[in-house]
C-alpha atoms as a PDB file:
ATOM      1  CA  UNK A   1       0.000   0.000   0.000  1.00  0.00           C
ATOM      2  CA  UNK A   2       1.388   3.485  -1.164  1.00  0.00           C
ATOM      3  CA  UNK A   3       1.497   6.178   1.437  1.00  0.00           C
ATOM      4  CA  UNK A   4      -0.140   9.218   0.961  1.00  0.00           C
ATOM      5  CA  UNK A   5       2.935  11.602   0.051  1.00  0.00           C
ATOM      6  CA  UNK A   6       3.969   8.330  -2.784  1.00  0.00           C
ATOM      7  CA  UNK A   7       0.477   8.825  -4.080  1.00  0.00           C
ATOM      8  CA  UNK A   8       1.016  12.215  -4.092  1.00  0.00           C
ATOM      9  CA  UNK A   9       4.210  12.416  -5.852  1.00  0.00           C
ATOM     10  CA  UNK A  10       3.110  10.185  -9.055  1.00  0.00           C
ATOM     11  CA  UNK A  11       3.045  11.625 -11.955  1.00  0.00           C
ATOM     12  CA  UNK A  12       0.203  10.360 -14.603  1.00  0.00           C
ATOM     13  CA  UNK A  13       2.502  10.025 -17.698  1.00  0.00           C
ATOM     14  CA  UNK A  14      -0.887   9.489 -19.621  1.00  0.00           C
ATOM     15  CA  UNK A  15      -1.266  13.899 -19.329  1.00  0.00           C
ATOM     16  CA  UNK A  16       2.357  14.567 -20.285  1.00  0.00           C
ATOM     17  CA  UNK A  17       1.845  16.483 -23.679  1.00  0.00           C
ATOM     18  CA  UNK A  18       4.399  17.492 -26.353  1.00  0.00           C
ATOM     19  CA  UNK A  19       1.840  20.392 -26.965  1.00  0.00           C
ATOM     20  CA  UNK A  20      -0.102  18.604 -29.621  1.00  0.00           C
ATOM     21  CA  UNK A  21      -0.751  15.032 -28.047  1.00  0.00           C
ATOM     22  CA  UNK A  22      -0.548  13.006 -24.395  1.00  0.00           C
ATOM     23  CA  UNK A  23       1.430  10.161 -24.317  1.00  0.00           C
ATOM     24  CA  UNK A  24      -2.488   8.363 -23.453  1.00  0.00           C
ATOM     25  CA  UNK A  25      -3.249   9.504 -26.881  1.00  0.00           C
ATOM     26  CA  UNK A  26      -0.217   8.541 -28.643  1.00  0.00           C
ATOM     27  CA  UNK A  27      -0.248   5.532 -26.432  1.00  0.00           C
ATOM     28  CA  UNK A  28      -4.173   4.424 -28.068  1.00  0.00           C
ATOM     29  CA  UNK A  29      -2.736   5.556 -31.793  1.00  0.00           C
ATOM     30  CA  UNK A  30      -0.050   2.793 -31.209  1.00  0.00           C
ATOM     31  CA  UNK A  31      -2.556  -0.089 -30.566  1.00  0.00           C
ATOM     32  CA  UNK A  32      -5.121   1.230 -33.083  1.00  0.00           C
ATOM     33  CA  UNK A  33      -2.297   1.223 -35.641  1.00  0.00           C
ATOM     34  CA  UNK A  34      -0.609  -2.492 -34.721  1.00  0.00           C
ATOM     35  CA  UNK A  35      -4.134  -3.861 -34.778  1.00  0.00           C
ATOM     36  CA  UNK A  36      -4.935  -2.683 -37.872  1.00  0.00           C
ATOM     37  CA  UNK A  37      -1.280  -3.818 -38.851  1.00  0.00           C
ATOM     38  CA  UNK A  38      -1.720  -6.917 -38.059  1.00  0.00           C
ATOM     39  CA  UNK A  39      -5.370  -7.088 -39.072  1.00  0.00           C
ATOM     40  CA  UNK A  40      -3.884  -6.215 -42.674  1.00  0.00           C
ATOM     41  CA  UNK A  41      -1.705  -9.237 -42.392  1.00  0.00           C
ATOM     42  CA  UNK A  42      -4.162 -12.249 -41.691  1.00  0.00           C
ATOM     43  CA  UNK A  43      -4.338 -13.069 -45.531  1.00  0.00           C
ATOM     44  CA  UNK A  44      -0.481 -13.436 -45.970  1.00  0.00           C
ATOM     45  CA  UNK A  45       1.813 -15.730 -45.061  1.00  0.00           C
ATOM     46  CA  UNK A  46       3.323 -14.347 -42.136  1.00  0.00           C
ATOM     47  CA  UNK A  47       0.952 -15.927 -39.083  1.00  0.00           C
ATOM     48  CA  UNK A  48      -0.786 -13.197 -36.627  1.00  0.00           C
ATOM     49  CA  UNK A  49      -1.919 -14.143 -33.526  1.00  0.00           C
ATOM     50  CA  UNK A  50      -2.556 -13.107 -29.925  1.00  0.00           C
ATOM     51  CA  UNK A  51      -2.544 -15.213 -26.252  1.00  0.00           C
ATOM     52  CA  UNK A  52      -3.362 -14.237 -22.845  1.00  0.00           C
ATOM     53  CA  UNK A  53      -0.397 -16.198 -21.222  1.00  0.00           C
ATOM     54  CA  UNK A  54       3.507 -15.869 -22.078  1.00  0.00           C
ATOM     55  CA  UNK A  55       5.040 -18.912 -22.996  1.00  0.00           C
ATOM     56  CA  UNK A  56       6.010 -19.939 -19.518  1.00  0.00           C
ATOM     57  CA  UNK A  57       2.350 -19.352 -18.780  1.00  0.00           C
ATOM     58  CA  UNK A  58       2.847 -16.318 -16.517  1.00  0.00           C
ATOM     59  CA  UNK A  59       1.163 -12.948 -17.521  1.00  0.00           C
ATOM     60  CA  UNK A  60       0.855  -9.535 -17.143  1.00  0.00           C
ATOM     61  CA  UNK A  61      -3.170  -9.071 -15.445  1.00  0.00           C
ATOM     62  CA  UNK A  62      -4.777  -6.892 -17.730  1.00  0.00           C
ATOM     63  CA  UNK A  63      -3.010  -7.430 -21.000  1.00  0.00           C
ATOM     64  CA  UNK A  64      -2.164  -9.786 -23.856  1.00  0.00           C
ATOM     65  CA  UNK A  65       0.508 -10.203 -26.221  1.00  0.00           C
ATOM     66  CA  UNK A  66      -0.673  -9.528 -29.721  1.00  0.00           C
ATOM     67  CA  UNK A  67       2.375 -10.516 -32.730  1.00  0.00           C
ATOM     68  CA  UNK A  68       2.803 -11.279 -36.027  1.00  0.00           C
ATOM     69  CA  UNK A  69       5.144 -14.669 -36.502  1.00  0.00           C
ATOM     70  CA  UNK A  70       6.207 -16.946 -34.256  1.00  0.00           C
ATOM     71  CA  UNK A  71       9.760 -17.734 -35.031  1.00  0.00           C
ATOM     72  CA  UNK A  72      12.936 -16.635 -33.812  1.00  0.00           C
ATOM     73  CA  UNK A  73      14.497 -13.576 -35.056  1.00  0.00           C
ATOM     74  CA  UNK A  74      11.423 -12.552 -36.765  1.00  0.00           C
ATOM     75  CA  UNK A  75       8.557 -11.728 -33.805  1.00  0.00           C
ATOM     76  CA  UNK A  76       7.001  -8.200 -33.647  1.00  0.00           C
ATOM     77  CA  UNK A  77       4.835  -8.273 -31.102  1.00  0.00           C
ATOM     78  CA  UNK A  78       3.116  -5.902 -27.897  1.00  0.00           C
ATOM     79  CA  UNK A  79       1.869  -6.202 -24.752  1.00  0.00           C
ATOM     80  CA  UNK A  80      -1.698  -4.622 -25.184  1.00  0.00           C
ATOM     81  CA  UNK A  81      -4.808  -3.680 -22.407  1.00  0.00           C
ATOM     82  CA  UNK A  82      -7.499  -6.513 -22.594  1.00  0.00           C
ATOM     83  CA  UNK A  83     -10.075  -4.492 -23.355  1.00  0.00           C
ATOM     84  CA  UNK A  84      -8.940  -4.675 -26.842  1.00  0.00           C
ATOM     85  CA  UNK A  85      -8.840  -8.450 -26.983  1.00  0.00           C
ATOM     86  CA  UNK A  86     -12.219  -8.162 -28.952  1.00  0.00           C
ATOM     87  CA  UNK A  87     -11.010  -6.371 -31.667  1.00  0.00           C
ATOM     88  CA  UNK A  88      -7.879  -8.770 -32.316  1.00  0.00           C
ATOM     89  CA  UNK A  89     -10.869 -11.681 -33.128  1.00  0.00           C
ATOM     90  CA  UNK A  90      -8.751 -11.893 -36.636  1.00  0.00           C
ATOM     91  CA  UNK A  91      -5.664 -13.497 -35.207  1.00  0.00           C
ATOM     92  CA  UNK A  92      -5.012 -17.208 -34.241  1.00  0.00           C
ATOM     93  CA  UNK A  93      -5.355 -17.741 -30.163  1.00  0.00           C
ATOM     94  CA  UNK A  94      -2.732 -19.688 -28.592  1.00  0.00           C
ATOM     95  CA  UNK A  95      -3.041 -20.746 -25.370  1.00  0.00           C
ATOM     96  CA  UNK A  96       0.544 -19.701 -24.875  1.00  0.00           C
ATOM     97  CA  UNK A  97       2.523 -17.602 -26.435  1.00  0.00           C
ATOM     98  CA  UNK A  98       5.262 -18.403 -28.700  1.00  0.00           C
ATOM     99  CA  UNK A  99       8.267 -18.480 -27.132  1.00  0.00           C
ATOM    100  CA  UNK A 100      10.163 -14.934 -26.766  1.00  0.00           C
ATOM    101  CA  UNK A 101      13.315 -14.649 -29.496  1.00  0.00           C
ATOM    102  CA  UNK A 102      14.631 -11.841 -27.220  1.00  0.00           C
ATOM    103  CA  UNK A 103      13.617  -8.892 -29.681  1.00  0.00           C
ATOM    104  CA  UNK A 104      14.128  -5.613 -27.953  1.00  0.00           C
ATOM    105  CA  UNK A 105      12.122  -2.269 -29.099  1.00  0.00           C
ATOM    106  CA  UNK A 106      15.174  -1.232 -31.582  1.00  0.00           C
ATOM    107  CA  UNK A 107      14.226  -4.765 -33.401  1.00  0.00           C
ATOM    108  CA  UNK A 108      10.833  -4.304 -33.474  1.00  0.00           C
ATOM    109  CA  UNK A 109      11.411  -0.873 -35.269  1.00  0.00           C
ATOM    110  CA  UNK A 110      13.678  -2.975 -37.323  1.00  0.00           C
ATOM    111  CA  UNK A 111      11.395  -5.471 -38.086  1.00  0.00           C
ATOM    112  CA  UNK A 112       8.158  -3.215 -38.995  1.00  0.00           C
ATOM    113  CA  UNK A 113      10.228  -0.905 -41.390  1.00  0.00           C
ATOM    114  CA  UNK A 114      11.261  -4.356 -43.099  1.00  0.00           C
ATOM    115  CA  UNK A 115       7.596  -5.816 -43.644  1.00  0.00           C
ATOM    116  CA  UNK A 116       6.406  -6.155 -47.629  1.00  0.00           C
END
């Protein structure tokens, strides 16, 4: 349990503004934009698909793991809120997710500007 003065002392990031947008709205443009993303993807050959649990079968409460392929070296995927699990219906469920190939945010960048 946070004290009063730690309460006091947080910061919602979600209000921080560059003076056009929040990072809560650039935040929601993100998901909106990988769901549609991967939404796009579903007819190709690269497999999209989403899971409540990690691979180890631990998770985050509130979220899932949305990605597009499973193998190593190749994995784009986020952590999103679970109130957006209903408009990811597209993509395969896995009771587990693939397992993690270690991909850090510069290789997801990588990885996105690479996709034909």
């Amino acid at each position: 349990m946070k004290t009063k003065q730690e309460q006091k002392n947080e910061v919602d990031t979600n209000k921080i503004s560059d003076g056009y947008h929040t990072f809560g709205e650039l935040y929601e443009h993100r998901i909106a934009l990988f769901i549609a993303l991967c939404k796009a993807y579903t007819h190709s050959p690269r497999i999209v698909w989403r899971s409540k649990l990690h691979s180890d079968g631990t998770s985050w409460e509130g979220w899932f793991i949305l990605g597009i392929n499973v193998g190593k070296g190749s994995q784009i995927t986020y952590h999103l809120p679970i109130n957006n699990w209903k408009n990811t219906s597209f993509a395969r469920t896995y009771d587990e997710a693939p397992e993690f190939d270690g991909h850090t945010p510069e290789d997801v960048i990588e990885r996105l500007l690479k996709l034909k």
